[in-house]
N, C-alpha and C. Protein backbone atom coordinates (compact mmCIF):
# COMPACT_ATOMS: atom_id res chain seq x y z
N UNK A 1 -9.06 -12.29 18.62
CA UNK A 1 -7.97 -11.89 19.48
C UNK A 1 -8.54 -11.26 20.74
N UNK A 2 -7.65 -11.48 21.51
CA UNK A 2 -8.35 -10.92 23.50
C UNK A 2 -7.18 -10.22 23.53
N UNK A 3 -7.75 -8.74 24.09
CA UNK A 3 -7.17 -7.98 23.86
C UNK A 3 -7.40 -7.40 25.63
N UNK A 4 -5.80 -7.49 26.53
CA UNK A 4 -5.50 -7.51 28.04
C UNK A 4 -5.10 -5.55 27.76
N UNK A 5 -6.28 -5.00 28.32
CA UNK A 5 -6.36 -3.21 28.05
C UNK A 5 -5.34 -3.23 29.64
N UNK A 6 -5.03 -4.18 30.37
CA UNK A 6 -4.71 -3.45 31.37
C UNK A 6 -2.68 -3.44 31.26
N UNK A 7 -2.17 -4.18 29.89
CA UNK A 7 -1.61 -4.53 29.28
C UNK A 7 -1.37 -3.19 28.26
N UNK A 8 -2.02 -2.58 27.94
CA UNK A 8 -1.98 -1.35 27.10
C UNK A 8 -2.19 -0.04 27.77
N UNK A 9 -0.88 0.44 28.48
CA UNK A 9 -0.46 1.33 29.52
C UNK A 9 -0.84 2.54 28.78
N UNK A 10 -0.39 3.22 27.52
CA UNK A 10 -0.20 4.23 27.00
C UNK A 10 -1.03 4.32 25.80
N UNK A 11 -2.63 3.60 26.20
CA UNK A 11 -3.68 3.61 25.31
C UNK A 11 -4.45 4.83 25.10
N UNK A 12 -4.72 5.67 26.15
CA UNK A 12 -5.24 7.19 26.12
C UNK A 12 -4.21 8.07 25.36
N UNK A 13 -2.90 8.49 26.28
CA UNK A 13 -2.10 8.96 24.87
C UNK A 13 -1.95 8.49 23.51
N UNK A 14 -1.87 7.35 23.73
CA UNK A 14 -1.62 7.14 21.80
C UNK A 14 -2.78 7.60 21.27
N UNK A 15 -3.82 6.99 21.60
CA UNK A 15 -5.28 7.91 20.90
C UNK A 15 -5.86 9.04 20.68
N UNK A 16 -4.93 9.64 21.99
CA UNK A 16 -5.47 11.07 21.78
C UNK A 16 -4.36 11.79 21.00
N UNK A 17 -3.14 11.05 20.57
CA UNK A 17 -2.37 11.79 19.83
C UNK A 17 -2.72 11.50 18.30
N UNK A 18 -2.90 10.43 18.02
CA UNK A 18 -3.24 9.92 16.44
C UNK A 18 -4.48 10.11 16.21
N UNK A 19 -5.29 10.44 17.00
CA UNK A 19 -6.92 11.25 16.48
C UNK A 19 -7.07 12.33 16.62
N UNK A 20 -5.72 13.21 16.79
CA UNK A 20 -6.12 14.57 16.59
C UNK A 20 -5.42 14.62 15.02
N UNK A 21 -5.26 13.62 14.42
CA UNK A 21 -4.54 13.57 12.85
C UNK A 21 -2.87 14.19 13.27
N UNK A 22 -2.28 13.78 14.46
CA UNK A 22 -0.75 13.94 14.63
C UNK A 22 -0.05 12.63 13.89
N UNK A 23 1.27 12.54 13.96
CA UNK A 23 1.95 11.34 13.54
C UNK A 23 2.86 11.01 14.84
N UNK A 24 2.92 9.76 15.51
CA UNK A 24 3.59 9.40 16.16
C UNK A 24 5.35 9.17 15.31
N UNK A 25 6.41 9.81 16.43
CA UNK A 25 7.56 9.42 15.75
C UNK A 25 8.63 8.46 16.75
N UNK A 26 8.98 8.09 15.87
CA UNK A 26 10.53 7.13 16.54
C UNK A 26 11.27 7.71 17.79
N UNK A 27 11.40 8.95 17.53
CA UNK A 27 12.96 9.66 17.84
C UNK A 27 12.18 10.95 19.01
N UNK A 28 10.97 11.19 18.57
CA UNK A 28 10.34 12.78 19.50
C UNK A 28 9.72 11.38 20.59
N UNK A 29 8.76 10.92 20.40
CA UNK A 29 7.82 9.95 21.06
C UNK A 29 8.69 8.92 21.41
N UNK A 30 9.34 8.46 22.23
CA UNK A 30 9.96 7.48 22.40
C UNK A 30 9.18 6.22 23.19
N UNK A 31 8.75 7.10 24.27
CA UNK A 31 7.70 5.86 25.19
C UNK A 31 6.36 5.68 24.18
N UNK A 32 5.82 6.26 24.21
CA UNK A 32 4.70 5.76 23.35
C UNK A 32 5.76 4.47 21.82
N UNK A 33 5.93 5.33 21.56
CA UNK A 33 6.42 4.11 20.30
C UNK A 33 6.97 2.82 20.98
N UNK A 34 7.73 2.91 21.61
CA UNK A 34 7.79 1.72 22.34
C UNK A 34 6.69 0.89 22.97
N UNK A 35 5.15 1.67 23.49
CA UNK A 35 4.13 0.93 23.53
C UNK A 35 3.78 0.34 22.33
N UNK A 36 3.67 0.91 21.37
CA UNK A 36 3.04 0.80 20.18
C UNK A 36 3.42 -0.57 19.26
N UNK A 37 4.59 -0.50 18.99
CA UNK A 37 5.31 -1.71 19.17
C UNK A 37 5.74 -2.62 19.50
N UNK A 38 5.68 -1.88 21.24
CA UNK A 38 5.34 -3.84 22.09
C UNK A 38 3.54 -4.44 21.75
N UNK A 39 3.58 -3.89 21.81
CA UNK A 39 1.76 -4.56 21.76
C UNK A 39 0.81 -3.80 19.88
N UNK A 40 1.74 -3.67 19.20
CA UNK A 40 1.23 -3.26 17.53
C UNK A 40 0.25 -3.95 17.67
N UNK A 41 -0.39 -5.55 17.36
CA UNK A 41 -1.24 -6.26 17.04
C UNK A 41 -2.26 -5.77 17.70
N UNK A 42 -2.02 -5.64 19.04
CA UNK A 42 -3.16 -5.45 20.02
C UNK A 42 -3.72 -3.72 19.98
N UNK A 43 -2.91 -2.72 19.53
CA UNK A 43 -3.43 -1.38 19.07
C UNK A 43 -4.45 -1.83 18.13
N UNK A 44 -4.12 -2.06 16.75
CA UNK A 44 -4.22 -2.29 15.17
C UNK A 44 -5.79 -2.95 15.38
N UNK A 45 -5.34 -4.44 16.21
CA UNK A 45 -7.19 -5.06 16.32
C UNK A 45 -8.11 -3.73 17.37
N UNK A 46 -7.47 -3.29 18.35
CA UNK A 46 -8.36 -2.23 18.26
C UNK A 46 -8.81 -1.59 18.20
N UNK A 47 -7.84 -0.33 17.60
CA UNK A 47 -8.33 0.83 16.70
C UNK A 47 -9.18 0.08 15.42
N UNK A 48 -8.65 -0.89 14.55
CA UNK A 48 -9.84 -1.51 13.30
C UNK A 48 -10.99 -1.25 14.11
N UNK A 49 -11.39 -2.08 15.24
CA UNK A 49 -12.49 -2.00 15.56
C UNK A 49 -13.42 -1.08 15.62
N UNK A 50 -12.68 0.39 16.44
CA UNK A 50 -13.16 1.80 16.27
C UNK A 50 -13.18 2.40 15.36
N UNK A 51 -12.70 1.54 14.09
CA UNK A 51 -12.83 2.28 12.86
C UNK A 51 -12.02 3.21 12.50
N UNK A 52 -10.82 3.19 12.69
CA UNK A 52 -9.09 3.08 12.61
C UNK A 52 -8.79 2.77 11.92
N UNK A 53 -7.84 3.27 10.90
CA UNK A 53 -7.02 2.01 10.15
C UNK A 53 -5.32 2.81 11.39
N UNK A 54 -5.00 1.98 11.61
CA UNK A 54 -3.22 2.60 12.00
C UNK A 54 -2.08 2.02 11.02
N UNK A 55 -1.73 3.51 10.65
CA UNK A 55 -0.63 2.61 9.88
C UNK A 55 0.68 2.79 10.93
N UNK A 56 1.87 2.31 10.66
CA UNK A 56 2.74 1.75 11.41
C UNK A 56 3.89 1.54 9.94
N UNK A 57 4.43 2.95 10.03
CA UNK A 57 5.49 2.42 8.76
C UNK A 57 7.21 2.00 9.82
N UNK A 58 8.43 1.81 9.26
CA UNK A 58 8.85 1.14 9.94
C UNK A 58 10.15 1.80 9.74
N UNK A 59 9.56 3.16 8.98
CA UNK A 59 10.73 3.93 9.33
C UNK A 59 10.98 4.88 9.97
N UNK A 60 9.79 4.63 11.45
CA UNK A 60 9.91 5.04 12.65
C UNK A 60 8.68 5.58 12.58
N UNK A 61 7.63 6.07 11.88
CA UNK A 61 6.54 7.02 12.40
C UNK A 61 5.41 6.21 12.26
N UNK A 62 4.10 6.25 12.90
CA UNK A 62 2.61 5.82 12.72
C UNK A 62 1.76 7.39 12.38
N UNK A 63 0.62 6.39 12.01
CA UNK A 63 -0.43 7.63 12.28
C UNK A 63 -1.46 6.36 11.66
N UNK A 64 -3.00 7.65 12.10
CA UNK A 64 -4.03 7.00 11.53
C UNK A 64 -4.19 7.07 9.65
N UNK A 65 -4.78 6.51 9.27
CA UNK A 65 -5.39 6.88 7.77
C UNK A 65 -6.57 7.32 7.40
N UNK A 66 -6.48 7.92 6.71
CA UNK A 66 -7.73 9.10 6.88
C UNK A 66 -8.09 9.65 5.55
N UNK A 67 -9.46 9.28 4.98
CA UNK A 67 -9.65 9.63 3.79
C UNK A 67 -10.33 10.73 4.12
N UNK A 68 -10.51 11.07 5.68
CA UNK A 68 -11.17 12.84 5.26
C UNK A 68 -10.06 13.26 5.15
N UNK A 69 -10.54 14.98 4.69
CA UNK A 69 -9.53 16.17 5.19
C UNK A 69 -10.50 17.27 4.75
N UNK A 70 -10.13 18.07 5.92
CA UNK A 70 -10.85 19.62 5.69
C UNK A 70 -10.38 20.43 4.75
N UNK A 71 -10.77 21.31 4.55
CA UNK A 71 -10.70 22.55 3.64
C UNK A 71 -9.16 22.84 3.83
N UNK A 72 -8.83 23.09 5.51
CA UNK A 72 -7.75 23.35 5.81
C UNK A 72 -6.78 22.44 5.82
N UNK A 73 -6.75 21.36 6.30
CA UNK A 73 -6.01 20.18 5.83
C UNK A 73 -5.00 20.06 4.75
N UNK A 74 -5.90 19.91 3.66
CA UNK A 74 -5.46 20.48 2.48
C UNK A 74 -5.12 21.43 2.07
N UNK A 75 -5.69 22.12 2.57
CA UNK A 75 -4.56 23.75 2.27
C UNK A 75 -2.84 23.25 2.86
N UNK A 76 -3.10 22.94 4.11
CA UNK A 76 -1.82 22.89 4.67
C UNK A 76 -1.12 21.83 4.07
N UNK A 77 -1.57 20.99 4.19
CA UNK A 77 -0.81 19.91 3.13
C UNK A 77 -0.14 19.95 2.13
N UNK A 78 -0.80 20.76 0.85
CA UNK A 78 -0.44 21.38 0.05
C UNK A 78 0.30 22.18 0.36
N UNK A 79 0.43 23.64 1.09
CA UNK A 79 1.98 24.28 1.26
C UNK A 79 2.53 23.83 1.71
N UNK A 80 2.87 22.81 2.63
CA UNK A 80 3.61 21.49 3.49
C UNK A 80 4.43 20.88 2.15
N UNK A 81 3.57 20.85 1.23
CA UNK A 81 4.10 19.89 -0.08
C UNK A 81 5.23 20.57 -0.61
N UNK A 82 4.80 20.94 -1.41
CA UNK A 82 5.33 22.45 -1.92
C UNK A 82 7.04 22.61 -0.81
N UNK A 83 6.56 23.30 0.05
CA UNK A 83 7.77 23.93 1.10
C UNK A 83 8.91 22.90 1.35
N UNK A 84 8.34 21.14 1.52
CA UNK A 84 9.34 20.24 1.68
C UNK A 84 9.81 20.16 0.36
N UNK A 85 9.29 20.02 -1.05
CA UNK A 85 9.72 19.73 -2.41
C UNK A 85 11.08 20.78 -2.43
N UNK A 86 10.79 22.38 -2.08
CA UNK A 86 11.71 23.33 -2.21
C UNK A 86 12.62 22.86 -1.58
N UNK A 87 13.02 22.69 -0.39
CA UNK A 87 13.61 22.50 0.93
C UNK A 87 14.51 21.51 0.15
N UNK A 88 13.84 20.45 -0.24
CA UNK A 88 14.71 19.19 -0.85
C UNK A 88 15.74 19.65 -2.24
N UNK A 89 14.96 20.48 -2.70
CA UNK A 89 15.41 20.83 -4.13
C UNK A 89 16.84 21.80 -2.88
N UNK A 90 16.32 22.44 -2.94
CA UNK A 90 17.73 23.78 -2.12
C UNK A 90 18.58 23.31 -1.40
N UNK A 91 18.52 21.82 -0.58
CA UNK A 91 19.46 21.33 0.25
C UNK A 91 20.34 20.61 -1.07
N UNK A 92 19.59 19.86 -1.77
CA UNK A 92 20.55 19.34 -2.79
C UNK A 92 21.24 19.96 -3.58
N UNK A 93 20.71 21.22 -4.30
CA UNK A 93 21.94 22.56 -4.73
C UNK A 93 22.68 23.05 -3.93
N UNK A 94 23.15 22.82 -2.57
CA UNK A 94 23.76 23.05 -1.72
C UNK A 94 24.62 21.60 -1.76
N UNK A 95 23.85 20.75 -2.23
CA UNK A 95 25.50 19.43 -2.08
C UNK A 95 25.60 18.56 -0.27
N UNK A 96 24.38 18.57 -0.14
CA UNK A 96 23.52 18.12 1.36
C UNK A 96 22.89 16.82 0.53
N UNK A 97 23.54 15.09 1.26
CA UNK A 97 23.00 14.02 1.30
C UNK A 97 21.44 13.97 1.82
N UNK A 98 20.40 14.07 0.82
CA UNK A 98 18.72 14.04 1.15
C UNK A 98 18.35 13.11 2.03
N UNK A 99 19.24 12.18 2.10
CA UNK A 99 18.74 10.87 3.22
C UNK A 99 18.90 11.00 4.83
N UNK A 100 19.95 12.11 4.95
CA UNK A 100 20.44 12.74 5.87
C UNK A 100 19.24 13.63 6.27
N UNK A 101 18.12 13.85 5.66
CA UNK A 101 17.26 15.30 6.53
C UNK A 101 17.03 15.37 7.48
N UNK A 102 16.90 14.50 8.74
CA UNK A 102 16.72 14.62 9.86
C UNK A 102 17.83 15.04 10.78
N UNK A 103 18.76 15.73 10.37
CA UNK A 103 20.35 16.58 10.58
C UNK A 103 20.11 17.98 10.02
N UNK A 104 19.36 18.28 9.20
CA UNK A 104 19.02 19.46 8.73
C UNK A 104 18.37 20.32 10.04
N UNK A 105 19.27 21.57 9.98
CA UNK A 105 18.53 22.98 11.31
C UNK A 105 17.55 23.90 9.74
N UNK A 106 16.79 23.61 10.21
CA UNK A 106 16.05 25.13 9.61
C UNK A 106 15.43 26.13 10.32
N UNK A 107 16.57 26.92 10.51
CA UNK A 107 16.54 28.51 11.58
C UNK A 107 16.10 29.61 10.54
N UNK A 108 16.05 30.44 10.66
CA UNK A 108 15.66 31.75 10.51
C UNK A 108 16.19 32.22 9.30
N UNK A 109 17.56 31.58 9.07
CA UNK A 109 18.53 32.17 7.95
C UNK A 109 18.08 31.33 6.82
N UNK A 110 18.17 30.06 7.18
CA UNK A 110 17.21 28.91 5.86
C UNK A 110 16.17 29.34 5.01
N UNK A 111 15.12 29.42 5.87
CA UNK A 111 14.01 29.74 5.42
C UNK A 111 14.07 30.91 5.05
N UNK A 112 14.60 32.07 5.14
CA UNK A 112 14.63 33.41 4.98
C UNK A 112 15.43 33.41 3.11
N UNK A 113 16.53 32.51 3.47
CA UNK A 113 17.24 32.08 1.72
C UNK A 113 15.72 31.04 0.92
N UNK A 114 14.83 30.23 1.58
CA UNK A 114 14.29 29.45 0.89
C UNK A 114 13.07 30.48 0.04
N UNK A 115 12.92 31.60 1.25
CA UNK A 115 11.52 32.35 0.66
C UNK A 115 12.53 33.26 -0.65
N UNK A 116 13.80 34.02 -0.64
CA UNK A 116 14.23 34.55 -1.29
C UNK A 116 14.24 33.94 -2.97
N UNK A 117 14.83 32.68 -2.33
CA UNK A 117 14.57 31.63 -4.25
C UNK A 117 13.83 31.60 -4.84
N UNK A 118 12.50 31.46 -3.71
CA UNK A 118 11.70 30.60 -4.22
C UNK A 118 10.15 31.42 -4.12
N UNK A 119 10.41 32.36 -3.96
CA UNK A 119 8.99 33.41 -3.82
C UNK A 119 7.81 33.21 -4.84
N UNK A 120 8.38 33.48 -6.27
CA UNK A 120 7.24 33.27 -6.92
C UNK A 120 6.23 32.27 -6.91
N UNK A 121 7.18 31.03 -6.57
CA UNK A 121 6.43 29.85 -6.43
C UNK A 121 5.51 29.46 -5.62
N UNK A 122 6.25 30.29 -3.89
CA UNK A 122 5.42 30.02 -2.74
C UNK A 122 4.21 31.22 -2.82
N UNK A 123 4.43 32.51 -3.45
CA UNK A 123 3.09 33.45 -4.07
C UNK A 123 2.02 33.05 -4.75
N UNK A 124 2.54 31.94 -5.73
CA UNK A 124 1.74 30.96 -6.35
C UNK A 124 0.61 30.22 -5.57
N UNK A 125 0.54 30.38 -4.03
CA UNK A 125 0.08 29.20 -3.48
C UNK A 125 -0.22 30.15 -2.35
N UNK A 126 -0.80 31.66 -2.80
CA UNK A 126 -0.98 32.31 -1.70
C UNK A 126 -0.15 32.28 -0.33
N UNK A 127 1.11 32.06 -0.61
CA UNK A 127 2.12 31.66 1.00
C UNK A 127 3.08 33.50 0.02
N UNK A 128 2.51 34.52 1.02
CA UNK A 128 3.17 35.93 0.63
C UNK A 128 3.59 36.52 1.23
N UNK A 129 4.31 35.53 2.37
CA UNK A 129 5.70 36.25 3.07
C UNK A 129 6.34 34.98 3.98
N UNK A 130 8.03 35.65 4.52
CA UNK A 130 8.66 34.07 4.80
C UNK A 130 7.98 33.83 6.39
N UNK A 131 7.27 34.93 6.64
CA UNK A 131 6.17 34.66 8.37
C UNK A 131 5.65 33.25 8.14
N UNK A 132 4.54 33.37 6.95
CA UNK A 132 3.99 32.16 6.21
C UNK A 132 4.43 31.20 6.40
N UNK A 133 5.57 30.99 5.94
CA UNK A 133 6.42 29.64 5.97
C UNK A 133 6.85 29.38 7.06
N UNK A 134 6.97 30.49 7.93
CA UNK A 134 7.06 29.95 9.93
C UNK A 134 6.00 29.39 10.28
N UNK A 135 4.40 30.08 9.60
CA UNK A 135 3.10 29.73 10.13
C UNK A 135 3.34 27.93 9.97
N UNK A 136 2.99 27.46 8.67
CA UNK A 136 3.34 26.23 8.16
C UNK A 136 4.25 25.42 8.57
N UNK A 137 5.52 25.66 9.11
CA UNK A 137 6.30 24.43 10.16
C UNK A 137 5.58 24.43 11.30
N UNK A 138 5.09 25.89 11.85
CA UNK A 138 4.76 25.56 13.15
C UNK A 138 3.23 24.56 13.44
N UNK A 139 2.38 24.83 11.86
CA UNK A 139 1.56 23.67 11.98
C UNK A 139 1.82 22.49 12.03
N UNK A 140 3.03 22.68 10.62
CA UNK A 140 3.58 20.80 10.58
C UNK A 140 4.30 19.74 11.72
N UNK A 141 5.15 20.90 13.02
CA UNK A 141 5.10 20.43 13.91
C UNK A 141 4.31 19.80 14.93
N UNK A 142 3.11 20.99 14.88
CA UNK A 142 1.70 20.48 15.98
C UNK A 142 1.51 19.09 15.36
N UNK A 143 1.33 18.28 14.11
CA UNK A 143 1.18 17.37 13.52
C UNK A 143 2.30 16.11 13.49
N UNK A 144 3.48 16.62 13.71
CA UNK A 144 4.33 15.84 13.90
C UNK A 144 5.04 15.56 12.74
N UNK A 145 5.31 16.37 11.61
CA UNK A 145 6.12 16.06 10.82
C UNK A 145 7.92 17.26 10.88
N UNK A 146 7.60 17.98 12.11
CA UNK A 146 8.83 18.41 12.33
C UNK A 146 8.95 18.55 13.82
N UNK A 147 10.08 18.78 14.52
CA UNK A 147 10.21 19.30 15.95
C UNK A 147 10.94 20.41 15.92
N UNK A 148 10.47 21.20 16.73
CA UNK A 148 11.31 22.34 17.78
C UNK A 148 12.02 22.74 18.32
N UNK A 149 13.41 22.76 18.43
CA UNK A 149 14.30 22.94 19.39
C UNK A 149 15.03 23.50 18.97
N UNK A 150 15.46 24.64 20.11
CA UNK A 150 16.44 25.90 20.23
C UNK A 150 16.06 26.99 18.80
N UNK A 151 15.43 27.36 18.64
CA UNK A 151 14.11 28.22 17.67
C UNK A 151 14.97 27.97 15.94
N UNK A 152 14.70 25.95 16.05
CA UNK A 152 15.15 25.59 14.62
C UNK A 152 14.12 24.59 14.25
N UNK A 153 13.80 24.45 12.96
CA UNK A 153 13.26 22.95 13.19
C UNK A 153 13.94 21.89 12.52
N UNK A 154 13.75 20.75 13.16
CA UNK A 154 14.32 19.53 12.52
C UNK A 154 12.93 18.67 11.94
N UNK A 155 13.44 18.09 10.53
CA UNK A 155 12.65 17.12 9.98
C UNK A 155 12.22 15.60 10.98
N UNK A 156 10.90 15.13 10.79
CA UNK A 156 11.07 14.05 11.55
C UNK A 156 10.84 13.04 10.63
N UNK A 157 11.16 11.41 10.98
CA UNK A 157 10.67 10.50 10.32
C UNK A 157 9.82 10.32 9.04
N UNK A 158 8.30 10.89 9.88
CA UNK A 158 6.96 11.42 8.90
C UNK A 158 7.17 11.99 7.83
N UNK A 159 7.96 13.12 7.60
CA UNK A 159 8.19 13.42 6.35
C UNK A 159 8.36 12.50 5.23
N UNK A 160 8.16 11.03 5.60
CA UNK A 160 8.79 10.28 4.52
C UNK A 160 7.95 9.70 3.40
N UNK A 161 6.19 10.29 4.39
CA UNK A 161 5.12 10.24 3.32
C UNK A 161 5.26 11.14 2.41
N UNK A 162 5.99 12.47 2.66
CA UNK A 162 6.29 13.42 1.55
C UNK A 162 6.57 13.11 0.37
N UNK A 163 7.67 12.40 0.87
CA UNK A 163 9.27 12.12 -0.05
C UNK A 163 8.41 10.80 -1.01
N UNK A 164 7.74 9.99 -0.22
CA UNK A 164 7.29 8.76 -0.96
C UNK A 164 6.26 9.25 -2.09
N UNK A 165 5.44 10.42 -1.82
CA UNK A 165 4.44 10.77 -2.71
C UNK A 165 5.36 11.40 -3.71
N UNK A 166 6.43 11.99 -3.24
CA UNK A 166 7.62 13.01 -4.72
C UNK A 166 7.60 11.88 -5.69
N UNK A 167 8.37 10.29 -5.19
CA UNK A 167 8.69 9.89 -5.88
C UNK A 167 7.64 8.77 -6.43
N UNK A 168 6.38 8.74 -5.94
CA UNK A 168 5.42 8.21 -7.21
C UNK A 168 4.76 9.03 -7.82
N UNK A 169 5.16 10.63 -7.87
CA UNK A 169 4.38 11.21 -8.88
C UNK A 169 5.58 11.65 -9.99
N UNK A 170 6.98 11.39 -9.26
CA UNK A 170 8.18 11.41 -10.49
C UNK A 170 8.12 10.15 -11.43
N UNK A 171 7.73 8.55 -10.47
CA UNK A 171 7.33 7.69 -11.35
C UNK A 171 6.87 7.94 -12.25
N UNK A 172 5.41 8.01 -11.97
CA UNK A 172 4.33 8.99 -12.85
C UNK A 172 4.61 9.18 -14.26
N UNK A 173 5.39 10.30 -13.67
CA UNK A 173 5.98 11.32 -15.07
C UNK A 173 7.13 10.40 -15.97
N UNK A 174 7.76 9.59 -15.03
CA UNK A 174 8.81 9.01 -15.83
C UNK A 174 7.75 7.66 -16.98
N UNK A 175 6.83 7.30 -16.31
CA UNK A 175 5.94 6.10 -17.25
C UNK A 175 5.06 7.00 -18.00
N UNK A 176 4.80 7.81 -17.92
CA UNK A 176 4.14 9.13 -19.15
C UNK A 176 4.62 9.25 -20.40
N UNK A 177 6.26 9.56 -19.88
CA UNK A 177 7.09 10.13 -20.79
C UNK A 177 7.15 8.52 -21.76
N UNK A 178 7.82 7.67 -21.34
CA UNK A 178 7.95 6.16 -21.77
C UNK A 178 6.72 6.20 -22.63
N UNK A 179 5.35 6.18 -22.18
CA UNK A 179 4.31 5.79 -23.42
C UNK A 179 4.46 6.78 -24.43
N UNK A 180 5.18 7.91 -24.03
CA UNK A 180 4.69 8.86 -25.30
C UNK A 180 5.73 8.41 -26.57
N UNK A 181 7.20 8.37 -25.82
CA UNK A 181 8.26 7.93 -27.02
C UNK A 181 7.42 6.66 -27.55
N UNK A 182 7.23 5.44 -26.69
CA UNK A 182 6.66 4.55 -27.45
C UNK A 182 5.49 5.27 -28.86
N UNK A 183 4.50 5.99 -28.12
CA UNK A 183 3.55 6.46 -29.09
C UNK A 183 4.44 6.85 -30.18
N UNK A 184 5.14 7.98 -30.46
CA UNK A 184 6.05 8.57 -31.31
C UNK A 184 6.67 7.36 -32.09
N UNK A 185 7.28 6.62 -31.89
CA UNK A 185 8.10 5.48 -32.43
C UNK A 185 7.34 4.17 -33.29
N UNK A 186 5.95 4.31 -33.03
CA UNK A 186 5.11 3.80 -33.41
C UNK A 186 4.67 4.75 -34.99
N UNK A 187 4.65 6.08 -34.97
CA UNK A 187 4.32 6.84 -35.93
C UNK A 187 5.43 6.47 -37.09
């Protein structure tokens, strides 16, 4: 493939946004995604080349793939995990459609009820006050899995690697449980 760079307007931003390990979104990023997607093939052959993988999911967000991660990474990731699992669990005891999260405000009063519920759990994970849990959106934003506006945040797209990892480690548990009755039924 020949790849016309003079054709790929918004090649420095996109790179310098998806190699700092951000996620491009649908709805925050509008011009860039619209590069990204007029010319996908022509990113994809050449980030591979640089040794890239880009993914490009299609329910609005990209990013690179990345089998590193730092110390910190993972830290954050992990309370990232954690904080969206709660978030999901507490909007749905509230009687809030989960498919809807990108309508969700989480202001001051949210999070302030989420640390109240859910303290022991987020203590569990060294996160020992609801500051903490401001620290942690305001990373997950720099990254692009939430935005900013009017001192709330809204979920973006990205979150949907969250949600996708919930539900293959609920798989998981649900094909666990299945071999064990089998095992049992076998006795």
């Amino acid at each position: 493939m020949t790849i016309d760079f003079t054709a790929l307007t918004q090649l420095q931003p996109l790179f310098k946004l998806l190699s700092s390990g951000a996620h491009l979104n649908r709805l925050k990023d509008t011009e860039l995604w619209v590069e990204l997607e007029s010319f996908q093939s022509h990113y994809e052959a050449l980030f591979t080349a640089l040794g890239f993988i880009l993914v490009v999911d299609g329910r609005g967000f990209a990013y690179f793939k990345t089998e590193l991660a730092s110390s910190y990474t993972g830290k954050l990731t992990r309370r990232l995990a954690l904080l969206i699992m709660l978030l999901f669990e507490y909007q749905a005891d509230q009687g809030l459609h989960l498919f809807q999260f990108q309508q969700w405000r989480l202001d001051t009063s949210l999070i302030d009820k989420l640390w109240q519920q859910y303290t022991a759990l987020f203590e569990a994970e060294e996160i020992n006050t609801s500051k903490t849990l401001t620290d942690i959106l305001d990373s997950a934003a720099r990254v692009g899995f939430l935005s900013v506006d009017d001192d709330a945040y809204y979920l973006l797209p990205a979150i949907h690697r969250y949600l996708d990892l919930f539900e293959e480690l609920a798989q998981a548990e649900r094909t666990d449980h299945i071999k064990d009755d089998l095992k049992e039924d076998k006795l």
